[in-house]
C-alpha atoms as a PDB file:
ATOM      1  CA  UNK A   1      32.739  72.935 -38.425  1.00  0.00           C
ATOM      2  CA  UNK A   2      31.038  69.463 -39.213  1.00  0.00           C
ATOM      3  CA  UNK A   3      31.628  66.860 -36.521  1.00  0.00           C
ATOM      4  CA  UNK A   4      31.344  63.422 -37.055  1.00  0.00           C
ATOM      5  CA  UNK A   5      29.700  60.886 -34.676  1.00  0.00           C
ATOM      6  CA  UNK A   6      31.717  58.067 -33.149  1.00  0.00           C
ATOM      7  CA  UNK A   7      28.879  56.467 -32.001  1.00  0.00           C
ATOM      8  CA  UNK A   8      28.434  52.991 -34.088  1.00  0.00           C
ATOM      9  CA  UNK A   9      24.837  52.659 -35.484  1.00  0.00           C
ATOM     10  CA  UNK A  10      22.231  50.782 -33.995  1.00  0.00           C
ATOM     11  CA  UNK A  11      22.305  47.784 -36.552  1.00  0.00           C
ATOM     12  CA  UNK A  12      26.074  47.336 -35.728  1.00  0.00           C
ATOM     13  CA  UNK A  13      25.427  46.560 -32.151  1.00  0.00           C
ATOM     14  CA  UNK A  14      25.243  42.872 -30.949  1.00  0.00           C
ATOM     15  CA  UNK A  15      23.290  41.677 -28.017  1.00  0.00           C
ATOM     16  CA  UNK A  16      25.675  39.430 -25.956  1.00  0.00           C
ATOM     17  CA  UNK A  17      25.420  36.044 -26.637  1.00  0.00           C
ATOM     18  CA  UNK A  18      24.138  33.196 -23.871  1.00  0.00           C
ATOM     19  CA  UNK A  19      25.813  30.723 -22.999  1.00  0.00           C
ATOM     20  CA  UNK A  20      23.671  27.561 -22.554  1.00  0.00           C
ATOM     21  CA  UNK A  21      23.260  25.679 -19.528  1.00  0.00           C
ATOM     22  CA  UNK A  22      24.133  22.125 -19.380  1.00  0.00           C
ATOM     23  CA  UNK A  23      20.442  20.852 -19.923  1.00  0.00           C
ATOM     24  CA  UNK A  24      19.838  23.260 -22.996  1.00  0.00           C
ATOM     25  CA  UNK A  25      23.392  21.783 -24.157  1.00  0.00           C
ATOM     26  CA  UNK A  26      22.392  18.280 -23.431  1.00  0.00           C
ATOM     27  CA  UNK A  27      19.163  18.265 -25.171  1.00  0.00           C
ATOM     28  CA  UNK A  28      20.715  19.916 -28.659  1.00  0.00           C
ATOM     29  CA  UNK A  29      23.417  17.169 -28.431  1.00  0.00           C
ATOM     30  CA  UNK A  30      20.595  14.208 -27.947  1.00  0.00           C
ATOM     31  CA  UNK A  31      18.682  16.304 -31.103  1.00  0.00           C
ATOM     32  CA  UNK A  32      21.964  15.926 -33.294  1.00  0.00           C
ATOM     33  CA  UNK A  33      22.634  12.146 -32.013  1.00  0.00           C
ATOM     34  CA  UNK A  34      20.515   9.962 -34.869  1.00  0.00           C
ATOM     35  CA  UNK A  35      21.516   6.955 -33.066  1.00  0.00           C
ATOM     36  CA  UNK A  36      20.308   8.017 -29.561  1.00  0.00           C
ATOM     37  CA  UNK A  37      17.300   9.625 -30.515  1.00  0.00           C
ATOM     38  CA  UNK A  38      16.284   6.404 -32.723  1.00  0.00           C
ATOM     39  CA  UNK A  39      16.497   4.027 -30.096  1.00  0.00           C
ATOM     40  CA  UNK A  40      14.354   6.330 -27.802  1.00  0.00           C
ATOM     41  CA  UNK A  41      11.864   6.293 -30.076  1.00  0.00           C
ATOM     42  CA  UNK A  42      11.742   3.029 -30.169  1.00  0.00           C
ATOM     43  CA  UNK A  43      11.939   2.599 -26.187  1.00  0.00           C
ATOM     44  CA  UNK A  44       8.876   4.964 -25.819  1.00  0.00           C
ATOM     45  CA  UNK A  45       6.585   3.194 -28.775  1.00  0.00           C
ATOM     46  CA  UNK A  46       8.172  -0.562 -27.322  1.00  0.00           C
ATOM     47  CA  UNK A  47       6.556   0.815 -23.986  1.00  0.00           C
ATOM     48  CA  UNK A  48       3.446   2.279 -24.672  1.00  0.00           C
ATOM     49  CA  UNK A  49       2.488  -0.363 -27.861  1.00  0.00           C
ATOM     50  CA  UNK A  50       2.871  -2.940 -24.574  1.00  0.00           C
ATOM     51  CA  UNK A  51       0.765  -0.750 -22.364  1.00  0.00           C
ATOM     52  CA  UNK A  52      -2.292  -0.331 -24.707  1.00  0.00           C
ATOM     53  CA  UNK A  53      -1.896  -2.888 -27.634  1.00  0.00           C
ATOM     54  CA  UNK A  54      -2.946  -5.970 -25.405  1.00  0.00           C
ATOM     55  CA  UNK A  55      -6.615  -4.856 -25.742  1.00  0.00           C
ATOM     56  CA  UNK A  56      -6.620  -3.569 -28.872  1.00  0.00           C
ATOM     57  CA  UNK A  57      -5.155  -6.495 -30.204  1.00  0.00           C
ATOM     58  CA  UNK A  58      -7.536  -8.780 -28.167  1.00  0.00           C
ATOM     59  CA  UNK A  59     -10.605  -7.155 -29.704  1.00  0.00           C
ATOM     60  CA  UNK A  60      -9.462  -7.002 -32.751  1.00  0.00           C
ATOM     61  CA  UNK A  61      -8.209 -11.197 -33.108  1.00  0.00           C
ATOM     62  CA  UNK A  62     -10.581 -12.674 -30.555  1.00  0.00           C
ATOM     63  CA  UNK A  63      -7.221 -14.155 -28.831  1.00  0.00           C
ATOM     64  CA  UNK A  64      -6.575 -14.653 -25.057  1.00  0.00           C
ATOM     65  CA  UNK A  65      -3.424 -14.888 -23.932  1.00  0.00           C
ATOM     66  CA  UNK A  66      -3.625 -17.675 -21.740  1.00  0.00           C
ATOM     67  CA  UNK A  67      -6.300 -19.508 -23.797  1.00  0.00           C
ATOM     68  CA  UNK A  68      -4.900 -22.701 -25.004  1.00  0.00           C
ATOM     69  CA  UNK A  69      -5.867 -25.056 -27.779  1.00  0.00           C
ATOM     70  CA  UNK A  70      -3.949 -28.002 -28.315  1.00  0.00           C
ATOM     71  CA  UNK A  71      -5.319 -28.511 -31.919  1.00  0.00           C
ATOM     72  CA  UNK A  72      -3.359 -25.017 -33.056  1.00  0.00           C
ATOM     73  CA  UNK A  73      -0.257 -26.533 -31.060  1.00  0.00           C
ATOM     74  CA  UNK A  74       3.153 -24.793 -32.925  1.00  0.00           C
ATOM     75  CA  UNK A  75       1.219 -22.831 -35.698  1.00  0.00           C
ATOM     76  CA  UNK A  76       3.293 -21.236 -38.022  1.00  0.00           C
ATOM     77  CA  UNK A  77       3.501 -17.245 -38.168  1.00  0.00           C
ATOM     78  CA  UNK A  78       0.576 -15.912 -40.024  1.00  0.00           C
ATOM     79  CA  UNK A  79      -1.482 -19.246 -40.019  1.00  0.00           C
ATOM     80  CA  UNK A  80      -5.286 -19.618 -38.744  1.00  0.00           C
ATOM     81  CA  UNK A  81      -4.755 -15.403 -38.303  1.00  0.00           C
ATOM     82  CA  UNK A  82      -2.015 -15.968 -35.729  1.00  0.00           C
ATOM     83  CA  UNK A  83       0.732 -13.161 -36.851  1.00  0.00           C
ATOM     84  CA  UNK A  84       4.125 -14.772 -35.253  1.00  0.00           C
ATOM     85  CA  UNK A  85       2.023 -18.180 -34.608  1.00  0.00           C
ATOM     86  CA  UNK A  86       0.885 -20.204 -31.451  1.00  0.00           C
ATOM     87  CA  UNK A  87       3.378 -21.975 -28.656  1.00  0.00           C
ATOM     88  CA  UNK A  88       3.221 -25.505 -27.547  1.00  0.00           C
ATOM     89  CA  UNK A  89      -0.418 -25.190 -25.579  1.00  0.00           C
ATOM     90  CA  UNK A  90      -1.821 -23.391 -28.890  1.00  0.00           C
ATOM     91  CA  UNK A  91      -1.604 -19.719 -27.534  1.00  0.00           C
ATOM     92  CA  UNK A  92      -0.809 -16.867 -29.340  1.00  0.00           C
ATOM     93  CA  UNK A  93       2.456 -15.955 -29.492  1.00  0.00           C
ATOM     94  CA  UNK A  94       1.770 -12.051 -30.339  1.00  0.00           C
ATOM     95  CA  UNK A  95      -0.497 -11.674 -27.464  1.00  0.00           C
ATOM     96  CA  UNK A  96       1.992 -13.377 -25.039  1.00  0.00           C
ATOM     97  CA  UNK A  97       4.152 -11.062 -26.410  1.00  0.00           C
ATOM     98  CA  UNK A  98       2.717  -7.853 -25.902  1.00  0.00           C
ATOM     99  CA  UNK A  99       1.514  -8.970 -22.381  1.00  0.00           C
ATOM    100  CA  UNK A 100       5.179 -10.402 -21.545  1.00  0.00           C
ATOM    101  CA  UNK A 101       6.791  -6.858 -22.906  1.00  0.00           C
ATOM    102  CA  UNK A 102       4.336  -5.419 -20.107  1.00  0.00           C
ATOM    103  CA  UNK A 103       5.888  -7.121 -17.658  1.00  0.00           C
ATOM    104  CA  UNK A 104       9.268  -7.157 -18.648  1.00  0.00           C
ATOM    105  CA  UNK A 105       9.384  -3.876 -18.989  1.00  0.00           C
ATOM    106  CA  UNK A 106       7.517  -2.987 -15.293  1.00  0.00           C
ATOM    107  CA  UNK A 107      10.041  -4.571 -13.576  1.00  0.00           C
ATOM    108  CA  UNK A 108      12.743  -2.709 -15.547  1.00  0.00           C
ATOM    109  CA  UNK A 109      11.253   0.158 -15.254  1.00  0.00           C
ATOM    110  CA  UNK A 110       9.812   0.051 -11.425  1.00  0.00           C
ATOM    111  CA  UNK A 111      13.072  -1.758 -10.236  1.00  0.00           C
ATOM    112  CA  UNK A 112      15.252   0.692 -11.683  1.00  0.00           C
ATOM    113  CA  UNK A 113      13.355   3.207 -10.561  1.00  0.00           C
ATOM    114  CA  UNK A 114      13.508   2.382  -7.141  1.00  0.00           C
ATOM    115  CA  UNK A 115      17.241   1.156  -6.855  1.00  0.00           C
ATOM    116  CA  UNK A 116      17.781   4.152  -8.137  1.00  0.00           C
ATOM    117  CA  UNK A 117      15.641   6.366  -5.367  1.00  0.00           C
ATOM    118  CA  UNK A 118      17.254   4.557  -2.990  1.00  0.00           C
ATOM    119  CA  UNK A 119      21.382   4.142  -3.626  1.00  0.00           C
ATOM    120  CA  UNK A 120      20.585   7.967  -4.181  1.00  0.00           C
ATOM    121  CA  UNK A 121      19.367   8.616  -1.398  1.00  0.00           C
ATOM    122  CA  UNK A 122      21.186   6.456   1.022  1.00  0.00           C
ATOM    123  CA  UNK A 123      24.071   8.192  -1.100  1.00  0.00           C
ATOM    124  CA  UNK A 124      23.608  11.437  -0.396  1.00  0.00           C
ATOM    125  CA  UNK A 125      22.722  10.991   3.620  1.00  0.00           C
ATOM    126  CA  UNK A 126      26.188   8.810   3.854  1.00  0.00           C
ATOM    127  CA  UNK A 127      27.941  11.893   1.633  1.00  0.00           C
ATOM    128  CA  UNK A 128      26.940  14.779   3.615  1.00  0.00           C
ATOM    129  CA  UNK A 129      26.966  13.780   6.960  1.00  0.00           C
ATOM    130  CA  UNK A 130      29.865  11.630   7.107  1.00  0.00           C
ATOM    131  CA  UNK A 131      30.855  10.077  10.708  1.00  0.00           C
ATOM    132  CA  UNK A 132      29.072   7.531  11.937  1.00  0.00           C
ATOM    133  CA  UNK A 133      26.042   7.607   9.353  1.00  0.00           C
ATOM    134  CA  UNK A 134      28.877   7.172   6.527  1.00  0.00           C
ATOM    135  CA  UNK A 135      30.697   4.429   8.367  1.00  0.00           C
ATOM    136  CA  UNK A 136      27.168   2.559   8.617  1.00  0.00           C
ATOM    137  CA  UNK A 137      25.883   2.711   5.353  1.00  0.00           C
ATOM    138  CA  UNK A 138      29.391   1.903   3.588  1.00  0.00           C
ATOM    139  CA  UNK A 139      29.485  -1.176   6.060  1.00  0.00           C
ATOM    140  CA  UNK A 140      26.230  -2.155   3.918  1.00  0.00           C
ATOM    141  CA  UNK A 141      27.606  -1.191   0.761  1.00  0.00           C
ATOM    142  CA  UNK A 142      30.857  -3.000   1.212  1.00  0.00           C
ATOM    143  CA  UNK A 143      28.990  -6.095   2.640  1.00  0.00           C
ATOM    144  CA  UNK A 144      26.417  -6.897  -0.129  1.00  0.00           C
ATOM    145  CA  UNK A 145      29.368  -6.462  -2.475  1.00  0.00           C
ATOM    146  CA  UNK A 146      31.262  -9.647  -1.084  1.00  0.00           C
ATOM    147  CA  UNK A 147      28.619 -11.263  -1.777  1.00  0.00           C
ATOM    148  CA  UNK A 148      27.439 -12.370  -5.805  1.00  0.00           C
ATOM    149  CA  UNK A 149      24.350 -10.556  -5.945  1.00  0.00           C
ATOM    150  CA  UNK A 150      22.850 -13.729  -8.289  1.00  0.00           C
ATOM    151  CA  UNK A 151      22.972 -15.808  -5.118  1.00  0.00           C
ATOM    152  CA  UNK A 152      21.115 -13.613  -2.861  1.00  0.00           C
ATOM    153  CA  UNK A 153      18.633 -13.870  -5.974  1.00  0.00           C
ATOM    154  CA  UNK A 154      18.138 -17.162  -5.875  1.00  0.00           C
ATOM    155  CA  UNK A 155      18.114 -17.689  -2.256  1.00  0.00           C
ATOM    156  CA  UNK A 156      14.801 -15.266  -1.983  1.00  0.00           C
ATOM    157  CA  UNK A 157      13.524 -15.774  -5.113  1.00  0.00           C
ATOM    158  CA  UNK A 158      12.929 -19.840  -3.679  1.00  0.00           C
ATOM    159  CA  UNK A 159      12.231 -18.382  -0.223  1.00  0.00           C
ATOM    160  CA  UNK A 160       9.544 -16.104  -1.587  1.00  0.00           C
ATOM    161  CA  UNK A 161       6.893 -16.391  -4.177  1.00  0.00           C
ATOM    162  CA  UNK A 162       8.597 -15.291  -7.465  1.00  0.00           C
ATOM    163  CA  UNK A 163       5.659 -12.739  -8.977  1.00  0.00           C
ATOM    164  CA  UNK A 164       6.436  -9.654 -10.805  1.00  0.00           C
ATOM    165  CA  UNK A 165       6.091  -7.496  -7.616  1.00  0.00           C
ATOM    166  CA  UNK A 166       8.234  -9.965  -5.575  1.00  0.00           C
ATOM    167  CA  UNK A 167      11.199 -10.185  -8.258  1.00  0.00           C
ATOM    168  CA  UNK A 168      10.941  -5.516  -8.311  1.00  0.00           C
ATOM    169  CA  UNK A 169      11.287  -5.342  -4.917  1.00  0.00           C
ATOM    170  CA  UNK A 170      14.694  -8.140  -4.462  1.00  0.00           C
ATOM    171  CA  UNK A 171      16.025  -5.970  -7.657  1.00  0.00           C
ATOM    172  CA  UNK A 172      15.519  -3.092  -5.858  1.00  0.00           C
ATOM    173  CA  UNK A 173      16.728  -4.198  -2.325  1.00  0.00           C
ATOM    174  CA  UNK A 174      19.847  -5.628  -3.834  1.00  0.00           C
ATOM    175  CA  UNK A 175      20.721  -3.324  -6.769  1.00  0.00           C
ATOM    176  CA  UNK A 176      21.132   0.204  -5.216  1.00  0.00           C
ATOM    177  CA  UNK A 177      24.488  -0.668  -3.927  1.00  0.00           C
ATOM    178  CA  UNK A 178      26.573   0.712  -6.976  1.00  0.00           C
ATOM    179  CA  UNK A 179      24.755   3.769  -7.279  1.00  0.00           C
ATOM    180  CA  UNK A 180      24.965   4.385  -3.543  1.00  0.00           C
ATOM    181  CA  UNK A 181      28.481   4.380  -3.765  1.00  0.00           C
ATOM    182  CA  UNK A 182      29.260   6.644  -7.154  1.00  0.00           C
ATOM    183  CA  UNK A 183      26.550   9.263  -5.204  1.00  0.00           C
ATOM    184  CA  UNK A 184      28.403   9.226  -2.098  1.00  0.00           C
ATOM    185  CA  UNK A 185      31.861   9.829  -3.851  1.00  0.00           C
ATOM    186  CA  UNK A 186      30.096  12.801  -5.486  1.00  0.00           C
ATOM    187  CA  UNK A 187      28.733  14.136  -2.864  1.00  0.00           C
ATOM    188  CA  UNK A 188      31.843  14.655  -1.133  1.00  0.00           C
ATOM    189  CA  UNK A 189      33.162  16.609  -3.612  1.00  0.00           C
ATOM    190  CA  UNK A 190      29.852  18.675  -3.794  1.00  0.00           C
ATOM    191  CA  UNK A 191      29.326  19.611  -0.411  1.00  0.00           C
ATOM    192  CA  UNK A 192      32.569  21.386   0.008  1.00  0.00           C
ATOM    193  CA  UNK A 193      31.505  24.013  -3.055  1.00  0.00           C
ATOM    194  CA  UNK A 194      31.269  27.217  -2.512  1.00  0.00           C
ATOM    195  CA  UNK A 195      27.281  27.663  -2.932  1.00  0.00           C
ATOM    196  CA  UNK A 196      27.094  24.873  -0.153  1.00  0.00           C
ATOM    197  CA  UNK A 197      28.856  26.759   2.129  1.00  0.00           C
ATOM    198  CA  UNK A 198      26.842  29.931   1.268  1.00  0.00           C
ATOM    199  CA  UNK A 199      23.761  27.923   1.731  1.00  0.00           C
ATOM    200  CA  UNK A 200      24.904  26.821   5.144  1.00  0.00           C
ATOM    201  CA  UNK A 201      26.045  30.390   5.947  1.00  0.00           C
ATOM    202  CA  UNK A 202      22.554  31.848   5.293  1.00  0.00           C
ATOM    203  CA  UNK A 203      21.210  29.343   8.188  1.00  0.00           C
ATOM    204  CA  UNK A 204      19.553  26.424   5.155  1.00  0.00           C
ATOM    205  CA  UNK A 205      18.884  22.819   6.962  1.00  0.00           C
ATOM    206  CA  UNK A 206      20.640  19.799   5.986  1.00  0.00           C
ATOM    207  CA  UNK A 207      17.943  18.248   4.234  1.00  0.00           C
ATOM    208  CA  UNK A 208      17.452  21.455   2.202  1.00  0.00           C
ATOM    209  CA  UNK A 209      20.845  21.603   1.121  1.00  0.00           C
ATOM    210  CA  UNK A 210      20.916  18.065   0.329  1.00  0.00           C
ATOM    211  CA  UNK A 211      17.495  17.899  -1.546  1.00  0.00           C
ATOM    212  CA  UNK A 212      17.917  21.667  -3.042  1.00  0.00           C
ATOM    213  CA  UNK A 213      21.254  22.295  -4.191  1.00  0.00           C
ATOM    214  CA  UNK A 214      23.408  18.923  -4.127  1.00  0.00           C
ATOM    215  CA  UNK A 215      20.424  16.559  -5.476  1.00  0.00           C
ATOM    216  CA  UNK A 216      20.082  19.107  -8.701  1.00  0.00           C
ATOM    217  CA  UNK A 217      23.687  18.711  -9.323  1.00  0.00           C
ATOM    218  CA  UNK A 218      23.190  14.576  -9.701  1.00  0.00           C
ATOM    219  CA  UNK A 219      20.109  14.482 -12.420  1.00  0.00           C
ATOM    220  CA  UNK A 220      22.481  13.598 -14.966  1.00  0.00           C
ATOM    221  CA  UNK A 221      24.136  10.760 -13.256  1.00  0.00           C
ATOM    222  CA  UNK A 222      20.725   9.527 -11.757  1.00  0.00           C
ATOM    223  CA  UNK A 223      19.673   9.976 -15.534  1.00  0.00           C
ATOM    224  CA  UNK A 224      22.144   7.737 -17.239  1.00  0.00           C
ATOM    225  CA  UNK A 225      22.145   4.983 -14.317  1.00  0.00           C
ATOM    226  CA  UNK A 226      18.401   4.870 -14.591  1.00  0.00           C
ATOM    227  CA  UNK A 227      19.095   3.810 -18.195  1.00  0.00           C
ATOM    228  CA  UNK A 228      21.370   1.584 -18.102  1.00  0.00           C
ATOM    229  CA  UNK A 229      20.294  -0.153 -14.681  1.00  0.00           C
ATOM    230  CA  UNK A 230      16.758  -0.743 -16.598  1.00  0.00           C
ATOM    231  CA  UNK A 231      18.461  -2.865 -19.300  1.00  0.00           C
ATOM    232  CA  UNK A 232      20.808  -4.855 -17.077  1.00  0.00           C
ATOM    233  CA  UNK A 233      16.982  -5.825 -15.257  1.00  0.00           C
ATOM    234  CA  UNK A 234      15.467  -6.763 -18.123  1.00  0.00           C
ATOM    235  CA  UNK A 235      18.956  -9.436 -18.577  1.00  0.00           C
ATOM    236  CA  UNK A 236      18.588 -10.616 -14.682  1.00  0.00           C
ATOM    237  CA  UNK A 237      14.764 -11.043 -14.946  1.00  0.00           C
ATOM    238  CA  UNK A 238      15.393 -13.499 -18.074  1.00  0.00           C
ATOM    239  CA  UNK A 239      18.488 -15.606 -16.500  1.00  0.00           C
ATOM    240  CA  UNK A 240      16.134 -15.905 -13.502  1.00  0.00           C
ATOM    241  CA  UNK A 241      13.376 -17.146 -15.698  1.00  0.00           C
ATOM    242  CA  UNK A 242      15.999 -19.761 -17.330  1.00  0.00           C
ATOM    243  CA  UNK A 243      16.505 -20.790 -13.659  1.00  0.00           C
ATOM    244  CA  UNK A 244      13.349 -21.364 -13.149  1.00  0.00           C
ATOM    245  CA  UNK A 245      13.225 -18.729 -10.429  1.00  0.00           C
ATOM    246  CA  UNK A 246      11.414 -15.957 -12.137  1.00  0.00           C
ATOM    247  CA  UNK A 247       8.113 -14.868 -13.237  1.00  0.00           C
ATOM    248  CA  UNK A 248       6.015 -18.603 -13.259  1.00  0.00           C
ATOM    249  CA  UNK A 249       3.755 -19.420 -16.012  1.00  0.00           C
ATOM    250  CA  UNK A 250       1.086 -18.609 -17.017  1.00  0.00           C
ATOM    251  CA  UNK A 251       1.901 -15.228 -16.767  1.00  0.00           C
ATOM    252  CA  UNK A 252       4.100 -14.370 -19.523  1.00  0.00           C
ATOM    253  CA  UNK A 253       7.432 -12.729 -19.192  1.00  0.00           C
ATOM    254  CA  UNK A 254      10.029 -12.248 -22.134  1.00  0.00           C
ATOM    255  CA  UNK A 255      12.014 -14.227 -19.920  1.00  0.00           C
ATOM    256  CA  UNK A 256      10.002 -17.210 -19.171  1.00  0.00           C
ATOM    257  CA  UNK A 257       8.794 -17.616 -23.192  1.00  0.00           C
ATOM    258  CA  UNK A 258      12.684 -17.828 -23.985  1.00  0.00           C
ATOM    259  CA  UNK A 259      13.225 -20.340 -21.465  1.00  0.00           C
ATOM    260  CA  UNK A 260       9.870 -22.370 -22.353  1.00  0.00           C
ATOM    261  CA  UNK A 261      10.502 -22.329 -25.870  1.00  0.00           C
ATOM    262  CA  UNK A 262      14.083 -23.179 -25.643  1.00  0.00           C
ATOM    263  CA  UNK A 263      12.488 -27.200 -25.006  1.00  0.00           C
ATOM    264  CA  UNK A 264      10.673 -26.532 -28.185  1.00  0.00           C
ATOM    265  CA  UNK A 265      13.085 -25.249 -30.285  1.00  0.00           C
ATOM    266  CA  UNK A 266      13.166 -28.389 -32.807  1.00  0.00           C
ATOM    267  CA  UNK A 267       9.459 -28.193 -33.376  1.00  0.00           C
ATOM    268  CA  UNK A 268       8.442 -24.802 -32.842  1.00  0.00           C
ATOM    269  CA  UNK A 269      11.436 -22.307 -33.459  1.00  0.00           C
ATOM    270  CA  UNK A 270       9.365 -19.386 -33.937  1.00  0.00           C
ATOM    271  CA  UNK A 271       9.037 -19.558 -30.387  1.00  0.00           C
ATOM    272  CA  UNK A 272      12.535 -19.023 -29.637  1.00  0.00           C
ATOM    273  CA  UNK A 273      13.381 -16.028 -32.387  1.00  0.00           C
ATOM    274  CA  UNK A 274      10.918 -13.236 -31.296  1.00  0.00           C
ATOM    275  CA  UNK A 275      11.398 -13.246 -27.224  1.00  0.00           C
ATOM    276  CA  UNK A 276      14.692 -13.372 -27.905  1.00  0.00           C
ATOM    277  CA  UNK A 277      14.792 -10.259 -30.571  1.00  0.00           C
ATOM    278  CA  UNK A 278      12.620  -7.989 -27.995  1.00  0.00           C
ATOM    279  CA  UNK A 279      15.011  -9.063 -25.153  1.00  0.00           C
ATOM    280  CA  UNK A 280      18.049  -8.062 -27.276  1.00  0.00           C
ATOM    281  CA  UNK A 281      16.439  -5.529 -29.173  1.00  0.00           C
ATOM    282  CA  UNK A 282      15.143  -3.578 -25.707  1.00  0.00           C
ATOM    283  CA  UNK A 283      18.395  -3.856 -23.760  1.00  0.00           C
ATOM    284  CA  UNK A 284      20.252  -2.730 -26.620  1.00  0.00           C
ATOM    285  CA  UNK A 285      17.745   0.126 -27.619  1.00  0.00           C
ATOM    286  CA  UNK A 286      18.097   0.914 -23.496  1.00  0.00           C
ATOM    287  CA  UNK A 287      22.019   0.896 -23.483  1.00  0.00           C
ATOM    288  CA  UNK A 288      22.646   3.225 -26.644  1.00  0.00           C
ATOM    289  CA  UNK A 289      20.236   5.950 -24.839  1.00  0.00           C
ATOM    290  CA  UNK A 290      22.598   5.553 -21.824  1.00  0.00           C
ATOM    291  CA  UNK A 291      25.209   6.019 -23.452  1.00  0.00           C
ATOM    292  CA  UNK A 292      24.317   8.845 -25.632  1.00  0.00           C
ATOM    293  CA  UNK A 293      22.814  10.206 -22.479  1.00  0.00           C
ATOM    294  CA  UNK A 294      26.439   9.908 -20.988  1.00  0.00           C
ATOM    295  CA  UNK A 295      27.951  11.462 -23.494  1.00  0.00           C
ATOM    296  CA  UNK A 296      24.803  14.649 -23.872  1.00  0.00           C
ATOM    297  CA  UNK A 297      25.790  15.855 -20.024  1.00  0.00           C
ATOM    298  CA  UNK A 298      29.277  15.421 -20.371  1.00  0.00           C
ATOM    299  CA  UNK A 299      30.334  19.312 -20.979  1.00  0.00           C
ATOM    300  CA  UNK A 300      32.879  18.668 -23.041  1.00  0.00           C
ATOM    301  CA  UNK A 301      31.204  16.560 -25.725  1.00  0.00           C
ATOM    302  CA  UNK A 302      27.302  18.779 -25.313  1.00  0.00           C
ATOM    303  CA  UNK A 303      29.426  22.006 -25.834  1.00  0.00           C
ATOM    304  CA  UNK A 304      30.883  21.197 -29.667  1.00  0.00           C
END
């Protein structure tokens, strides 16, 4: 008597299938999103052409930044070898350019940076521990939000000297509080998972728990504010600059050309177009990855 096997063959079985996590599902959705993925492109080359064209450039042209000549005063773009032209002392406008994207961008960048370290920080601590550390820090929070952050900008920006360093470290001081408080509102809801109380069963410190398992679980929102915070700089450093309260000449700033040129603008309005195309240009590139950022760690949108 034959007997048949009910056994199903080995090319008919399936290996299970793995779900991804949320940063393999992020990064396919950022891959997919054109948009996104262009204006990081153009972030990363915007940053790094600022970093390392300056020299290149100045070998190549001979030009110096700060070198003025008032006989090539308002120069046309492409005249006497000067590609977008010279300003009203007869410097080069691309050089001023590249060296005002550097420092544009480092205080977007290092302000950001560390508003961000901070409000998450100060976030978590206030979060996790509640009582009296919570009812401290939320009396900061709540007190440098009555008051308009622009004026506590201008009131140390005239008390202090206002040089790139100077202006990174008032962004910083005074633009953690928003991220402080979404961490903090977070946190409360983490801390009270069920890994957390594992954690705290097994005998883990607080600052292990907060720096192991609940700091993890914020990369994406620390991600997205880094983003977004960097562009919103990059539009404080510039209205500072039109105050007259930001970076000082000579050293050039994307804000401080603007507001220079802006005097200018009848004879020389080349000098007005391009500072005001990168500043656009930048903050837009720098709010698109935010929000496609947003959108790659939200589950429900990484997951289609």
């Amino acid at each position: 008597m034959e007997t048949t096997s009910t056994l199903p063959a080995i090319s008919t079985l399936q290996t299970p299938h793995r779900s991804l996590s949320l940063g393999e599902a992020a990064l396919r959705y950022i891959l997919r999103d054109r948009l996104t993925l262009f204006a990081l492109s153009v972030l990363i080359f915007l940053t790094l052409f600022c970093i390392f064209g300056p020299p290149i450039v100045e070998n190549t042209t001979g030009f110096d930044p700060n070198r003025t000549n008032v006989l090539d005063r308002y120069l046309k773009p492409g005249e006497k070898g000067h590609l977008l032209g010279t300003d009203q002392l007869g410097r080069d406008q691309f050089i001023r350019l590249l060296h005002g994207g550097r420092i544009s961008l480092f205080i977007a960048y290092s302000a950001s940076i560390m508003s961000i370290v901070i409000g998450v920080v100060l976030g978590i601590i206030a979060g996790f521990n509640g009582g009296l550390v919570d009812d401290i820090i939320t009396w900061f929070i709540n007190t440098l939000s009555s008051i308009p952050s622009i004026f506590l900008l201008i009131l140390f920006s005239t008390v202090f000297s206002p040089s790139p360093t100077t202006l990174v470290m008032l962004l910083a001081l005074l633009g953690w509080v928003s991220t402080c408080r979404l961490t903090r509102g977070e946190v409360f809801t983490l801390k009270e998972r069920e890994y957390i109380l594992a954690a705290r069963a097994l005998g883990a410190s607080t600052p292990r728990i907060m720096f192991s398992h609940i700091l993890p679980n914020l990369l994406s929102q620390i991600i997205v504010a880094l983003t977004i915070d960097a562009g919103v700089l990059i539009l404080i450093e510039s209205g500072l600059s039109f105050l007259g309260l930001g970076v000082q000449q000579p050293t050039a700033s994307w804000g401080n050309m603007l507001t220079a040129a802006r005097t200018y603008f009848a004879t020389g309005v080349h000098l007005v177009i391009w500072p005001g195309i990168m500043i656009t240009f930048t903050v837009l590139c720098f709010y698109i990855v935010g929000d496609g950022l947003r959108d790659a760690f939200d589950p429900r949108m990484s997951r289609r």
